[in-house]
N, C-alpha and C. Protein backbone atom coordinates (compact mmCIF):
# COMPACT_ATOMS: atom_id res chain seq x y z
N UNK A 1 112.51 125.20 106.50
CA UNK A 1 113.14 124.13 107.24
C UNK A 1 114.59 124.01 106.77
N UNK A 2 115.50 123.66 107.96
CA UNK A 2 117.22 123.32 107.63
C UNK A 2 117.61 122.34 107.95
N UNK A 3 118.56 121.91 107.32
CA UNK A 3 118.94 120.99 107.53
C UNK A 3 120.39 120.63 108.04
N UNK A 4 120.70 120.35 108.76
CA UNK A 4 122.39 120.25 109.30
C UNK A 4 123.06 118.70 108.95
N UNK A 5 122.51 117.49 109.82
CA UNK A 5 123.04 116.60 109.28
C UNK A 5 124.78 116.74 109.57
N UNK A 6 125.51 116.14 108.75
CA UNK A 6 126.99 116.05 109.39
C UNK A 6 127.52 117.44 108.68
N UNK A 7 126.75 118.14 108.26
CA UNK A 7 127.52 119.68 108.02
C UNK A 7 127.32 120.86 108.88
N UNK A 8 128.48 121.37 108.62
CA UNK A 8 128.98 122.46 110.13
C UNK A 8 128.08 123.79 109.43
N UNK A 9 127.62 123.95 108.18
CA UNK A 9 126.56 125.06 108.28
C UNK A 9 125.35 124.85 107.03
N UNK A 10 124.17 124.73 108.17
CA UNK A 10 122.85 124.06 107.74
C UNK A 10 122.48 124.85 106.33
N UNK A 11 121.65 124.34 105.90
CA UNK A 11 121.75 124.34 104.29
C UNK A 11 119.71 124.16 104.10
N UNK A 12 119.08 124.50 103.18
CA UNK A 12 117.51 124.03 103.11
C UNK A 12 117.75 123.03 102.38
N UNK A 13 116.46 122.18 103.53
CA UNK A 13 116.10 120.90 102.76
C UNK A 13 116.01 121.13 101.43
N UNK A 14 116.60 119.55 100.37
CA UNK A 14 116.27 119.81 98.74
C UNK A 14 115.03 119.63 99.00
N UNK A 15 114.23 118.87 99.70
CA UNK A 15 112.88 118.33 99.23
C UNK A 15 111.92 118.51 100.29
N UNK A 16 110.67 119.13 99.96
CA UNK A 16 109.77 119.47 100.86
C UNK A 16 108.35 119.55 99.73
N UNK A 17 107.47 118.84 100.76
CA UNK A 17 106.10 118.48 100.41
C UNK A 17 105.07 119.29 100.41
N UNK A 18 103.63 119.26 100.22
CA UNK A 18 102.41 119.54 101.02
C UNK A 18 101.53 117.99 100.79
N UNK A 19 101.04 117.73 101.64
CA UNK A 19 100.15 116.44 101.29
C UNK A 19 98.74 117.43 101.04
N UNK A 20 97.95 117.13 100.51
CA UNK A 20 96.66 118.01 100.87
C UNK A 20 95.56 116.59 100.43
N UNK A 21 94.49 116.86 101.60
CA UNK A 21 93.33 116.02 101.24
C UNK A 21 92.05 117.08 101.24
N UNK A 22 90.95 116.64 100.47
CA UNK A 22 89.81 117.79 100.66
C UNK A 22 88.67 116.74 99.99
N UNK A 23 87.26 118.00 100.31
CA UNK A 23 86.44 117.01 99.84
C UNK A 23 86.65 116.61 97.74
N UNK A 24 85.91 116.06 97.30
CA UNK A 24 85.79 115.86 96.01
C UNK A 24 85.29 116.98 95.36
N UNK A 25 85.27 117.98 94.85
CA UNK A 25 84.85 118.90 94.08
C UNK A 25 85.52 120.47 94.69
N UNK A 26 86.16 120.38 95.92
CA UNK A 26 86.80 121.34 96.26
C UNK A 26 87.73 121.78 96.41
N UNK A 27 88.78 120.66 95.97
CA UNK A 27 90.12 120.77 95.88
C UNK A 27 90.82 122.08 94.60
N UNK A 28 89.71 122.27 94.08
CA UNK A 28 89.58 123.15 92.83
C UNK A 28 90.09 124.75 93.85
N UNK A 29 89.71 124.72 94.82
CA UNK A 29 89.68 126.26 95.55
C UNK A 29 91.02 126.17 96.37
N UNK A 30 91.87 125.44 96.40
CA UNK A 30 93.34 125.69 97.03
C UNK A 30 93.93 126.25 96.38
N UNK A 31 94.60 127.14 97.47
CA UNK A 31 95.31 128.38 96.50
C UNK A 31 97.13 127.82 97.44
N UNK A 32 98.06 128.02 96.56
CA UNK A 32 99.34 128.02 96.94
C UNK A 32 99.73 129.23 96.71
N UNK A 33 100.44 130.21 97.81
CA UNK A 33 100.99 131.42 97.92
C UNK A 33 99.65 132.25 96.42
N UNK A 34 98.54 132.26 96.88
CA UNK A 34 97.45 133.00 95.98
C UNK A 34 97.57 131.99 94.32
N UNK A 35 98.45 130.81 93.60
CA UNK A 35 97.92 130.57 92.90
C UNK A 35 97.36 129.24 93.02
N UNK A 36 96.31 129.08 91.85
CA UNK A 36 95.27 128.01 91.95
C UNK A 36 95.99 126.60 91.99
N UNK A 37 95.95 125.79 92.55
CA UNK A 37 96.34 124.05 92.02
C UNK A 37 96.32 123.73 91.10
N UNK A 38 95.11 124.48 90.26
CA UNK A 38 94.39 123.59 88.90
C UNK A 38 94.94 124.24 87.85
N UNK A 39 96.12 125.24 88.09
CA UNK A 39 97.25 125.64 86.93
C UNK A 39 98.43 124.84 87.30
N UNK A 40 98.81 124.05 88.39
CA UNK A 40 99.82 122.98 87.86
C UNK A 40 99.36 121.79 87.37
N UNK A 41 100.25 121.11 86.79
CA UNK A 41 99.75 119.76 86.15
C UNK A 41 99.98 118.75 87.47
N UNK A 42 99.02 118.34 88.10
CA UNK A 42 98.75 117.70 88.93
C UNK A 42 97.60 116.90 88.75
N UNK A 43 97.78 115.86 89.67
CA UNK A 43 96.38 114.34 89.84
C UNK A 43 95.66 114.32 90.70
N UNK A 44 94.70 114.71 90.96
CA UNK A 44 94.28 113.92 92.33
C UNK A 44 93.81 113.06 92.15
N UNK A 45 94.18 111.85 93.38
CA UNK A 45 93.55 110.53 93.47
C UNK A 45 92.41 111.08 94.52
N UNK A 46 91.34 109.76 94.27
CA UNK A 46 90.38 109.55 94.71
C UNK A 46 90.82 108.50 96.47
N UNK A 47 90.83 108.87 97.07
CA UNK A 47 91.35 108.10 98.51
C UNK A 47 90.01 107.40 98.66
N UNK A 48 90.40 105.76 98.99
CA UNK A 48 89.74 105.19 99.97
C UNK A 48 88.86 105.36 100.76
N UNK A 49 87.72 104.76 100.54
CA UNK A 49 86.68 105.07 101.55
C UNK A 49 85.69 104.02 101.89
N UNK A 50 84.70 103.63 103.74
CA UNK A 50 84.25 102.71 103.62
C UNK A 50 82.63 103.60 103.56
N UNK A 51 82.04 103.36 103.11
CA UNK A 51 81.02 103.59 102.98
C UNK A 51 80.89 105.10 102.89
N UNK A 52 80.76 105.97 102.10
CA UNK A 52 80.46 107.66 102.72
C UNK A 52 79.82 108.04 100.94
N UNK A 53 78.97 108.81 101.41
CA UNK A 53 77.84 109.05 100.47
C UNK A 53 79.21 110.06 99.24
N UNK A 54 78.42 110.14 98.36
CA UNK A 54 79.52 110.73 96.91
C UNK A 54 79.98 112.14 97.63
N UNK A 55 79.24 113.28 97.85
CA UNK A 55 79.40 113.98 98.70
C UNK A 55 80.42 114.41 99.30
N UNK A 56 80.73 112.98 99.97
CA UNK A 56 81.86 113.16 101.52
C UNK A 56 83.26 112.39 100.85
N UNK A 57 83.37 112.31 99.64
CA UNK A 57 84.43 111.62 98.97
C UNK A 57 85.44 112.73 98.97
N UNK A 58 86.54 111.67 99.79
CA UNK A 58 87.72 112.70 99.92
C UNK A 58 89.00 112.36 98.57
N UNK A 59 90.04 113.54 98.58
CA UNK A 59 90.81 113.39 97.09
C UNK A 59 91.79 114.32 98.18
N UNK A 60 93.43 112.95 97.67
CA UNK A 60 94.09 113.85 97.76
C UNK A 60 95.32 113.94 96.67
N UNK A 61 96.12 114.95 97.09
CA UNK A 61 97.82 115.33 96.33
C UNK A 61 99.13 115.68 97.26
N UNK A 62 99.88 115.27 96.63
CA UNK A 62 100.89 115.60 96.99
C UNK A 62 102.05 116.84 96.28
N UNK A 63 102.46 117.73 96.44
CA UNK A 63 102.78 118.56 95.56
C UNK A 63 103.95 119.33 96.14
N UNK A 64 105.16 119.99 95.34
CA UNK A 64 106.23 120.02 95.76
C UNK A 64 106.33 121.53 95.82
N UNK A 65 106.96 122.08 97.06
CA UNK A 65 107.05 123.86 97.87
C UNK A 65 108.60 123.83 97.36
N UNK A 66 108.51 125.09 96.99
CA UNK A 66 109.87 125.51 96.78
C UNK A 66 110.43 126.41 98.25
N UNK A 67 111.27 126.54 98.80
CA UNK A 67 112.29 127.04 100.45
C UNK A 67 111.49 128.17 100.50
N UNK A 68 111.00 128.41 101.76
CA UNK A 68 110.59 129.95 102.13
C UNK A 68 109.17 129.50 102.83
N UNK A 69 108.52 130.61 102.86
CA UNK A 69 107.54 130.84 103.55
C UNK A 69 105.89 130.37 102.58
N UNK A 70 105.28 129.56 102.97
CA UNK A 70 104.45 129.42 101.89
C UNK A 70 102.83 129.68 102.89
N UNK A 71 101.88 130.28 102.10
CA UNK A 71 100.72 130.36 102.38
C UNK A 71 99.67 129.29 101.29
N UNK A 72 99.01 128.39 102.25
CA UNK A 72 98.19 127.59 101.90
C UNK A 72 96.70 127.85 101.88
N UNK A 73 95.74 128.24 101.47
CA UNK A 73 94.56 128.28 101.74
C UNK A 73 93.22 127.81 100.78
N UNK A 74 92.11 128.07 100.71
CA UNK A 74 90.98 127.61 100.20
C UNK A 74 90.49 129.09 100.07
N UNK A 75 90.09 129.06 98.64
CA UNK A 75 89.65 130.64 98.37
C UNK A 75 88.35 131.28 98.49
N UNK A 76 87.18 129.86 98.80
CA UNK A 76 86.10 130.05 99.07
C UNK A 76 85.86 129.30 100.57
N UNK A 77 86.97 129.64 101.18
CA UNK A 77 86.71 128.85 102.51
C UNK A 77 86.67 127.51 103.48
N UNK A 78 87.00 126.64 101.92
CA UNK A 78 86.27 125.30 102.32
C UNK A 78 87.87 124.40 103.21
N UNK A 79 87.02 123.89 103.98
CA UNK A 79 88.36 123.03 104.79
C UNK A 79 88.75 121.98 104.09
N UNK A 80 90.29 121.74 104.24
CA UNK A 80 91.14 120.67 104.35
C UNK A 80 92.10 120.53 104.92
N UNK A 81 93.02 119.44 104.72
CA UNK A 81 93.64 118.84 105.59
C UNK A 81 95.34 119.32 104.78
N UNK A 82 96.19 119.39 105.68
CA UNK A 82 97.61 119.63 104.85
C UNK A 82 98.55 118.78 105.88
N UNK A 83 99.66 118.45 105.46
CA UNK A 83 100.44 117.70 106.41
C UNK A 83 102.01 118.09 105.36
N UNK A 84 102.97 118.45 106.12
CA UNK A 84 104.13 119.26 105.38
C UNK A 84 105.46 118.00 105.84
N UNK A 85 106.06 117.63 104.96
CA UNK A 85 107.27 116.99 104.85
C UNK A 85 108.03 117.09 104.16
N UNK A 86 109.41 116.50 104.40
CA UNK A 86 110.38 117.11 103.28
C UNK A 86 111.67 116.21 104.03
N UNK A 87 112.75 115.96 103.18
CA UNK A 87 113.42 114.76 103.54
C UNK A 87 115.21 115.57 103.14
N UNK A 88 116.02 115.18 103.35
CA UNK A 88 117.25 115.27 102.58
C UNK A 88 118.46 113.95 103.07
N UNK A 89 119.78 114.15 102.62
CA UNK A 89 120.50 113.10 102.44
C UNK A 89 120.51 112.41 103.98
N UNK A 90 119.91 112.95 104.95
CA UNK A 90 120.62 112.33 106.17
C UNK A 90 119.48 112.54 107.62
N UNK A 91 118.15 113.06 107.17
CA UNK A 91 117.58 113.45 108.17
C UNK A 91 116.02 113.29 107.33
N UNK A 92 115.47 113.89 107.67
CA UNK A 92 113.77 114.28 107.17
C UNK A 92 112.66 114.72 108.61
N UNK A 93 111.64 114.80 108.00
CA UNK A 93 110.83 115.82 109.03
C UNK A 93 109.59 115.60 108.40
N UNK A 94 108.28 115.81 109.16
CA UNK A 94 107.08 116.37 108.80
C UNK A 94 105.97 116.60 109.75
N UNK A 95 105.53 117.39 109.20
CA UNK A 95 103.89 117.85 110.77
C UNK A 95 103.02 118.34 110.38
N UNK A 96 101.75 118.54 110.86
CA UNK A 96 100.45 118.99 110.23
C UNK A 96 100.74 120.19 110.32
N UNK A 97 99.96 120.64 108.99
CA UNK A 97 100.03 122.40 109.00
C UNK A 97 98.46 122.75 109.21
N UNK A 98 97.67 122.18 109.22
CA UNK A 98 96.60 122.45 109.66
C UNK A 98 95.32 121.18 109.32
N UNK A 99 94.60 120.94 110.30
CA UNK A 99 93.74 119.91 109.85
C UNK A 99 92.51 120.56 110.76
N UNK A 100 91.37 119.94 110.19
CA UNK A 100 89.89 120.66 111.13
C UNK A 100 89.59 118.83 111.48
N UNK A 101 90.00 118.38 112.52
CA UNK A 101 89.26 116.99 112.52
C UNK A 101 88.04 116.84 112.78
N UNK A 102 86.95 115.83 112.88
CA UNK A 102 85.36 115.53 113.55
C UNK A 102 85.93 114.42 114.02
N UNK A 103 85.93 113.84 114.95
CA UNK A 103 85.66 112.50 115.62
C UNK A 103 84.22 112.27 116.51
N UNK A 104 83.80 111.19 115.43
CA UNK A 104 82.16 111.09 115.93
C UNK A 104 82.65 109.36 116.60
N UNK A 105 81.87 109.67 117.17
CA UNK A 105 82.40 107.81 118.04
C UNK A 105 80.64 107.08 117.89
């Protein structure tokens, strides 16, 4: 992502995100460009929930991409949610990079 803003030649955002949410015990299998999460020093919180068995307990992070092309994935398959943002002196941006939704009504 670039950024222009009041300059005549665009420049990369300083700051760009990944949000990631997943279930509770699987956040362990996200891989950033092939390495694990669980070699940076990172937190996950435990997110909010109304009623959902231990199981379905979701956890997320927020964690910071360095400019370029990044590959996100789960190394044993398992789904989650990513949402990509990133801000600088005069503009900002963000959009899902991939989500699997269920809407049960």
């Amino acid at each position: 992502m670039f950024t222009g803003g009041y300059h005549n030649n665009p420049k990369p955002y300083n700051t760009t995100y990944a949000m990631l949410v997943a279930k509770k015990g699987q956040e362990q299998t996200i891989l950033i460009n092939g390495n694990p999460l669980k070699d940076r020093d990172i937190s996950w919180m435990l997110l909010p929930s109304i009623d959902q068995a231990d199981e379905d307990q979701l956890v997320g992070v927020a964690v910071s991409l360095i400019h370029g092309v990044t590959e996100i994935k789960s190394s044993e398959g398992h789904k989650f949610q990513c949402l990509i943002y990133g801000f600088d002196d005069r503009e900002s941006y963000g959009f899902p990079a991939g989500m699997n939704l269920e809407i049960k009504f």
